[in-house]
Every structure is written in structure tokens, then in C-alpha cells.
C-alpha atoms as a PDB file:
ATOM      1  CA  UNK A   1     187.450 165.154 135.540  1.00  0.00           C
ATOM      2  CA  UNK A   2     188.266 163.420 139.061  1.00  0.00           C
ATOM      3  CA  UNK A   3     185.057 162.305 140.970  1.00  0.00           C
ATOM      4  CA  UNK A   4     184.607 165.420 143.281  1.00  0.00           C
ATOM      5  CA  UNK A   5     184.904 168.027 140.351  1.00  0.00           C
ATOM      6  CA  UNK A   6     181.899 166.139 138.702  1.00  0.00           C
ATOM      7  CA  UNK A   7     180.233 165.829 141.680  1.00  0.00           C
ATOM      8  CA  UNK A   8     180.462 169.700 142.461  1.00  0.00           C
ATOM      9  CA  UNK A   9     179.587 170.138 138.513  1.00  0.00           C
ATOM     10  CA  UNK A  10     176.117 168.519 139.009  1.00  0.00           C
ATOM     11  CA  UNK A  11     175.507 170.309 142.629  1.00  0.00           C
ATOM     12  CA  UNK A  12     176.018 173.576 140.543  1.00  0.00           C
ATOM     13  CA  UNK A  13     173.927 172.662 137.396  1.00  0.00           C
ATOM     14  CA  UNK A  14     170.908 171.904 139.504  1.00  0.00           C
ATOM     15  CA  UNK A  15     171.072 175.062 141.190  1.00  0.00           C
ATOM     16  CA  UNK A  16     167.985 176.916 139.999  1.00  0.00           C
ATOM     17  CA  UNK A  17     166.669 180.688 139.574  1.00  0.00           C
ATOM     18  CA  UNK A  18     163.740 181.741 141.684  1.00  0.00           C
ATOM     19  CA  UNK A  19     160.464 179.157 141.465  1.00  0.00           C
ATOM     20  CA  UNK A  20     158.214 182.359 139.479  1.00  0.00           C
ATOM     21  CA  UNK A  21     161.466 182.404 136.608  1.00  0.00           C
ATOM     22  CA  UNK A  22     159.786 182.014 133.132  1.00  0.00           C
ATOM     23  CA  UNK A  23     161.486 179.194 131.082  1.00  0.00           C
ATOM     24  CA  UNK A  24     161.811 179.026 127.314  1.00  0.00           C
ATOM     25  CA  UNK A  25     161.568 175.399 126.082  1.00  0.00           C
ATOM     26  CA  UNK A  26     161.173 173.860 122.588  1.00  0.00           C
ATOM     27  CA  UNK A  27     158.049 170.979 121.976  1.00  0.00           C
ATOM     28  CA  UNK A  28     160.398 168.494 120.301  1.00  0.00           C
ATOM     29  CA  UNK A  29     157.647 165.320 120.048  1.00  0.00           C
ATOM     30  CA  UNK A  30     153.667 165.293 119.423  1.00  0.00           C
ATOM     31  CA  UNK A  31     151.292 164.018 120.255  1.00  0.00           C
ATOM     32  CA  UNK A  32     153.700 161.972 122.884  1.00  0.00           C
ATOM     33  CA  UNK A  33     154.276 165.590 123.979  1.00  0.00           C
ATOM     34  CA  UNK A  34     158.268 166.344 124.882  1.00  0.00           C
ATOM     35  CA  UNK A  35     159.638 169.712 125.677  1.00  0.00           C
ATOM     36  CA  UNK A  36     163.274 170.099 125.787  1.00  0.00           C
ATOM     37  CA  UNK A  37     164.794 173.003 128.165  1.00  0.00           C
ATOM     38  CA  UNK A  38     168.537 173.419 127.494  1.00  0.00           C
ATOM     39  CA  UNK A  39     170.496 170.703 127.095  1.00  0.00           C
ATOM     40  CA  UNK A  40     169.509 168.379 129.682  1.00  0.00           C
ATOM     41  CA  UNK A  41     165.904 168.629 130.833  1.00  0.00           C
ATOM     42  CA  UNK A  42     163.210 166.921 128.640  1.00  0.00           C
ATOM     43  CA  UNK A  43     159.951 167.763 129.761  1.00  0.00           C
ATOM     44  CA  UNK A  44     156.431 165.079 129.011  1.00  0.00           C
ATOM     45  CA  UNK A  45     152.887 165.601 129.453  1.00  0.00           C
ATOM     46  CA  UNK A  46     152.756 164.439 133.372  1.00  0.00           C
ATOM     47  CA  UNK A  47     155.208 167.476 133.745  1.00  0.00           C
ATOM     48  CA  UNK A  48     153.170 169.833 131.767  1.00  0.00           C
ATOM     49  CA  UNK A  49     149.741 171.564 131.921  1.00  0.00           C
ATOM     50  CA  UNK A  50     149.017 174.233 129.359  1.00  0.00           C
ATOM     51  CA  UNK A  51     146.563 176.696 129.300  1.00  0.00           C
ATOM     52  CA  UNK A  52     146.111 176.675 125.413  1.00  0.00           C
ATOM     53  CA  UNK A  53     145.849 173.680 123.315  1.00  0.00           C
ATOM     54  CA  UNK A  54     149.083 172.591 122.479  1.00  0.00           C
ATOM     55  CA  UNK A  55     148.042 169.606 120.529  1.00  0.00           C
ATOM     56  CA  UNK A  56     146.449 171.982 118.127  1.00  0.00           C
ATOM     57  CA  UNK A  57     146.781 170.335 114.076  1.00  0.00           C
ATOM     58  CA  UNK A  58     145.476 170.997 110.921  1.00  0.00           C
ATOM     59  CA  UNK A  59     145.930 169.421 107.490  1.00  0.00           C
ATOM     60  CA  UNK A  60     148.345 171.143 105.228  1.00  0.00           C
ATOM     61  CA  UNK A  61     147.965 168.971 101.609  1.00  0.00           C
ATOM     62  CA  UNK A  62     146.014 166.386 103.132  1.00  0.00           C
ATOM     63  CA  UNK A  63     148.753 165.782 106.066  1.00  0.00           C
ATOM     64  CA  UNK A  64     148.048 166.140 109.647  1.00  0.00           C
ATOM     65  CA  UNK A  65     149.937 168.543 110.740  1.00  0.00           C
ATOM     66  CA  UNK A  66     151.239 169.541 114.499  1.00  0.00           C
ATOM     67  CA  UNK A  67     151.201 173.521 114.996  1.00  0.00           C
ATOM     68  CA  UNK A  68     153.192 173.933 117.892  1.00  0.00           C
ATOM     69  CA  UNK A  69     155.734 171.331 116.925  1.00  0.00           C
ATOM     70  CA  UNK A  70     159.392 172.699 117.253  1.00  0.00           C
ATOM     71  CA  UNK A  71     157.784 175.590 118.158  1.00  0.00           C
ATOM     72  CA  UNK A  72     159.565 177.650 121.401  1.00  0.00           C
ATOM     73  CA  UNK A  73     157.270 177.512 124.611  1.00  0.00           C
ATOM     74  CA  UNK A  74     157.319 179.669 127.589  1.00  0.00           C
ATOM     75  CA  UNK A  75     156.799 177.543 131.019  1.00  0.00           C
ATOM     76  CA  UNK A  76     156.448 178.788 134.567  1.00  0.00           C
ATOM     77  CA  UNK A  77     157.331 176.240 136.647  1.00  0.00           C
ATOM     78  CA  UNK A  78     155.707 175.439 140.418  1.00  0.00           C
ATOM     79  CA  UNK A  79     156.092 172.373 142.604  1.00  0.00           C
ATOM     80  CA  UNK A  80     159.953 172.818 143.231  1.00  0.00           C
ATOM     81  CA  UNK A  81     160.802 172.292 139.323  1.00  0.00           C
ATOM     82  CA  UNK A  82     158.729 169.039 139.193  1.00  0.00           C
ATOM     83  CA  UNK A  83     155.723 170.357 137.448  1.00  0.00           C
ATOM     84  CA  UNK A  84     155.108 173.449 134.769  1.00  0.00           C
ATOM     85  CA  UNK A  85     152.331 175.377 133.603  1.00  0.00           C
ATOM     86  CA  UNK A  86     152.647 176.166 129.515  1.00  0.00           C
ATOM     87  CA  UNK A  87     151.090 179.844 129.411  1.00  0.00           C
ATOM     88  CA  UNK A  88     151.695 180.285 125.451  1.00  0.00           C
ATOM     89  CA  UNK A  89     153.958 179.777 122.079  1.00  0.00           C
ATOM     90  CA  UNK A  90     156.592 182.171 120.835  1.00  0.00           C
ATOM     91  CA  UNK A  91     155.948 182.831 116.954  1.00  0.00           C
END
């Protein structure tokens, strides 16, 4: 791929859907909270505010345990794409 095709390629892949567009992301990392959406954006907790506790744990066999890890999470995002409100998990 010559330089102008992957130049037009990354124009393209930042082109985004309207700012109220629900994303789906999965929380890859806690507690050093990391969402991944598709393949390229990975998401940390200066990015993220959630209005339920996504940190949430319990012990399973006397293991601390992250609920919500690898879990699928639905994000609105606001601030141009910079910044994302967590508004719940997907079971």
C-alpha cells in the first residue's frame, strides 16, 4: 500500500457516526480499567465515566473476583469521541 492509499485509509477509519451513536465495547483490564472498541480503540478510566460501578467484585472460592471483566459495555460517547459515559453491561 503506496503512501496516499494509507493515508486516505486512516482519513476514512476515523470517520465517525453521529456524536449520540451508542458503542459496544469489551472491559479487557481491571482495576487499571481498559475498554477495547473494535480493533483499534482502547479506552482507560480518564476516557470513561460510568454511571454504575464497574469495579464491582466479589469472592468466588476465596478469589477476588472482577464482575464486569470481559464483560460487553455500552458507551455513549460526548466531547467529539474524546470522552464516554458507560450507561450499563450487556449480560
Amino acid at each position: 500500500m503506496d503512501g496516499y492509499t494509507e493515508l486516505a485509509q486512516l482519513f476514512k477509519d476515523r470517520d465517525n457516526d453521529s456524536p449520540y451513536t451508542p458503542m459496544i465495547g469489551t472491559i479487557t483490564a481491571l482495576p487499571q480499567l481498559k475498554i477495547k472498541c473494535g480493533t483499534r480503540i482502547e479506552l482507560t478510566a480518564d476516557e470513561v465515566k460510568a454511571v454504575f460501578d464497574i469495579y464491582e467484585q466479589r469472592y468466588v472460592d476465596d478469589r477476588l473476583v472482577y464482575i464486569n471483566l470481559n464483560k460487553e459495555v455500552v458507551l455513549l460517547p460526548c466531547s467529539g469521541y474524546q470522552r464516554f459515559i458507560a450507561i450499563g453491561v450487556l449480560k
